[in-house]
Protein backbone atom coordinates (compact mmCIF):
# COMPACT_ATOMS: atom_id res chain seq x y z
CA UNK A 1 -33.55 43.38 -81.65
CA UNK A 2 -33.76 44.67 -78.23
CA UNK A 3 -34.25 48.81 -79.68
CA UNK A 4 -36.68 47.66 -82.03
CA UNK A 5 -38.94 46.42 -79.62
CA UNK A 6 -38.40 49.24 -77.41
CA UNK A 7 -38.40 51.29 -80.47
CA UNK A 8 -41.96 49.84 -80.42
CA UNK A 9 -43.58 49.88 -77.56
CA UNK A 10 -42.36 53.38 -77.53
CA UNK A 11 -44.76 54.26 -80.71
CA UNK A 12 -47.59 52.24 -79.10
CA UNK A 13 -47.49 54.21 -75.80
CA UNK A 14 -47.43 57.67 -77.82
CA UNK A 15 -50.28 56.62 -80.06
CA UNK A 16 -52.40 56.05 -77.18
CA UNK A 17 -51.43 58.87 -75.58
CA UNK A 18 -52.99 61.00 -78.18
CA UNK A 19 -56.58 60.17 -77.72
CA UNK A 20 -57.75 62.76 -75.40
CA UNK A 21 -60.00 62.15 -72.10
CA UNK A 22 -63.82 63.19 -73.54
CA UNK A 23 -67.34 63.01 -72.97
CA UNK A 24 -69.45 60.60 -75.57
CA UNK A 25 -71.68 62.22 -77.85
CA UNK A 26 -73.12 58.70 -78.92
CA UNK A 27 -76.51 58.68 -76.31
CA UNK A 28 -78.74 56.07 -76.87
CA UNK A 29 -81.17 56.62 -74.12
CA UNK A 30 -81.52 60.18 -72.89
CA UNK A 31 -83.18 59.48 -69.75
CA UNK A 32 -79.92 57.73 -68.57
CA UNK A 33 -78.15 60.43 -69.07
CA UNK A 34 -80.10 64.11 -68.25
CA UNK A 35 -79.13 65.40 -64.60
CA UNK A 36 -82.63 65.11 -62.30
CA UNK A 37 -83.30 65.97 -59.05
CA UNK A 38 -82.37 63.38 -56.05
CA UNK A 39 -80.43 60.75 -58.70
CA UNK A 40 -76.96 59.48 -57.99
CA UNK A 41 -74.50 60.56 -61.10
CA UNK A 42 -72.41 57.04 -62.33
CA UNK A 43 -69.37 58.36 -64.41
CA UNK A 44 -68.18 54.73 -66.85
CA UNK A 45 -64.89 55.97 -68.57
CA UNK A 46 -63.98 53.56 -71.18
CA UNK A 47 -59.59 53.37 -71.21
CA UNK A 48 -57.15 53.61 -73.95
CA UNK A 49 -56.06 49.95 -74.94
CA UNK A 50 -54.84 48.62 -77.44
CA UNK A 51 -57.10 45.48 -77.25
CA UNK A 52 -60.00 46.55 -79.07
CA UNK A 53 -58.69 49.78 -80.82
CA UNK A 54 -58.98 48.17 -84.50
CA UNK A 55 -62.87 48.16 -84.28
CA UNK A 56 -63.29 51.67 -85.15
CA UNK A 57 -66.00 54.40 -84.35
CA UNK A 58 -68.75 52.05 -86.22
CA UNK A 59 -68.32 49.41 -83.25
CA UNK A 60 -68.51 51.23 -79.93
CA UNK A 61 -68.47 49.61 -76.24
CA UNK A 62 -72.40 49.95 -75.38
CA UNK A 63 -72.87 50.55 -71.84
CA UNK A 64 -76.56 49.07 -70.87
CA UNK A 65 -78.34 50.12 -67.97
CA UNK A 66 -81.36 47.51 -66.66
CA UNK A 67 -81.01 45.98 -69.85
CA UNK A 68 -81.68 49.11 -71.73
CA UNK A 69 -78.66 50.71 -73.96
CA UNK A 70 -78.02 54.09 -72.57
CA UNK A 71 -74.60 55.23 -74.83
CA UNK A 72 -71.74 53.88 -76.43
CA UNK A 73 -67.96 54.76 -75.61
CA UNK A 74 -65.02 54.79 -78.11
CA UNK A 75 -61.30 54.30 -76.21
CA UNK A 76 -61.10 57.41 -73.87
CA UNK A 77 -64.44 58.43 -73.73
CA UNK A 78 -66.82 58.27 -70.50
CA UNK A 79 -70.49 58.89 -69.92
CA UNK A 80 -72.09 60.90 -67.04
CA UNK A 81 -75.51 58.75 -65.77
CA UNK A 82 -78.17 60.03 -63.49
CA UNK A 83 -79.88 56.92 -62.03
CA UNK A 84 -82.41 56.64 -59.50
CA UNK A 85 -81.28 55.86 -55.90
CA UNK A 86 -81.73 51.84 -56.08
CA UNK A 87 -80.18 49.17 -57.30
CA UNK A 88 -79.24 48.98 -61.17
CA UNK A 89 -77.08 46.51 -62.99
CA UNK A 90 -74.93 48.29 -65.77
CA UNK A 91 -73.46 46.55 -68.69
CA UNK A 92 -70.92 46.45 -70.98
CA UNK A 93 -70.11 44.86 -74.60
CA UNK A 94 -69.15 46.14 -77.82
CA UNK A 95 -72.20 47.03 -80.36
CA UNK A 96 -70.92 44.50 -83.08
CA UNK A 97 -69.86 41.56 -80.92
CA UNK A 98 -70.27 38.13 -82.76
CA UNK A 99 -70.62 36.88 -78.60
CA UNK A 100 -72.81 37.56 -76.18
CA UNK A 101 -69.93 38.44 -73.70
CA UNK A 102 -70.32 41.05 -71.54
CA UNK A 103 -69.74 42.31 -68.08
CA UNK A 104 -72.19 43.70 -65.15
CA UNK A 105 -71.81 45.14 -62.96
CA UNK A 106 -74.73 45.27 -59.48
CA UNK A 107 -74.49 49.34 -58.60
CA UNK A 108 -76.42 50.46 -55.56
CA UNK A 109 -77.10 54.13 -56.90
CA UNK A 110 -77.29 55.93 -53.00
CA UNK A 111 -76.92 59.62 -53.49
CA UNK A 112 -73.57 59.73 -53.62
CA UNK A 113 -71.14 60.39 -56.70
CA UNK A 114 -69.43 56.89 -58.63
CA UNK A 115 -66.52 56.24 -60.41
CA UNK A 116 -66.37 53.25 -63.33
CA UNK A 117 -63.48 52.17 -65.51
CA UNK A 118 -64.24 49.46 -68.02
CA UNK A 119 -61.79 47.53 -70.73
CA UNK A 120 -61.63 44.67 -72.98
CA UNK A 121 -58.84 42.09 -72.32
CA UNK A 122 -56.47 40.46 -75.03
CA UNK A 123 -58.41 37.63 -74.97
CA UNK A 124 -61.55 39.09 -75.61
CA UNK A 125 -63.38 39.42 -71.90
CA UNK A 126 -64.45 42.71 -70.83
CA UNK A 127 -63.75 44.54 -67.73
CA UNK A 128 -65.43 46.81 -65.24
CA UNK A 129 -64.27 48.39 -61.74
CA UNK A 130 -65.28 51.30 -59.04
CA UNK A 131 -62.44 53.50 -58.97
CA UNK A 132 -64.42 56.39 -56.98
């Protein structure tokens, strides 16, 4: 029993390993995302987990910006923002959620380059964090 689950987990971890680190083609507001003079670039990478992986390309993890949908992510994908210098709440929830879970995050865009990684949980909460 004991090399079947390692057996496994084993086949989990290389599945998942497979999905390479990419930029999103799905933008849903350009204006988020075009480079401008004196913004502050936000970088959201959406992980690889396993929570979440059975939704499929049709159900993406929308990442809002002042209530406003700027792109959607698929497991290992991140988006490049260019938001004024201010403060700006950014979102997250999948496109096809039957809740209206999400989680924000309060940014204070200040010049200077940020770092996001987001997730959904196993029991269905979302995740955000500055890692940069």
């Amino acid at each position: 029993m004991k090399h079947i689950i390692i057996a496994l987990a084993v086949l989990v971890l290389a599945g998942c390993a497979n999905k390479p680190y990419e930029q999103t083609t799905n933008i849903i507001e350009p204006k988020f995302t075009t480079k401008k003079a004196d913004s502050t670039q936000i970088r959201i990478h959406r992980i690889s987990q396993i929570s979440g992986s059975g939704l499929g390309e049709g159900c993406p993890l929308v990442v809002s910006v002042d209530n406003t949908e700027a792109a959607g992510l698929q497991q290992n994908q991140y988006v490049d923002l260019f938001l004024d210098k201010g403060n700006h709440t950014v979102k997250v929830r999948f496109s096809c959620a039957l809740t209206g879970w999400s989680k924000s995050l309060d940014i204070v865009a200040d010049g200077s380059y940020q770092e996001y990684e987001t997730e959904t949980g196993m029991a269905g909460q979302y995740r955000m964090w500055r890692t940069k």
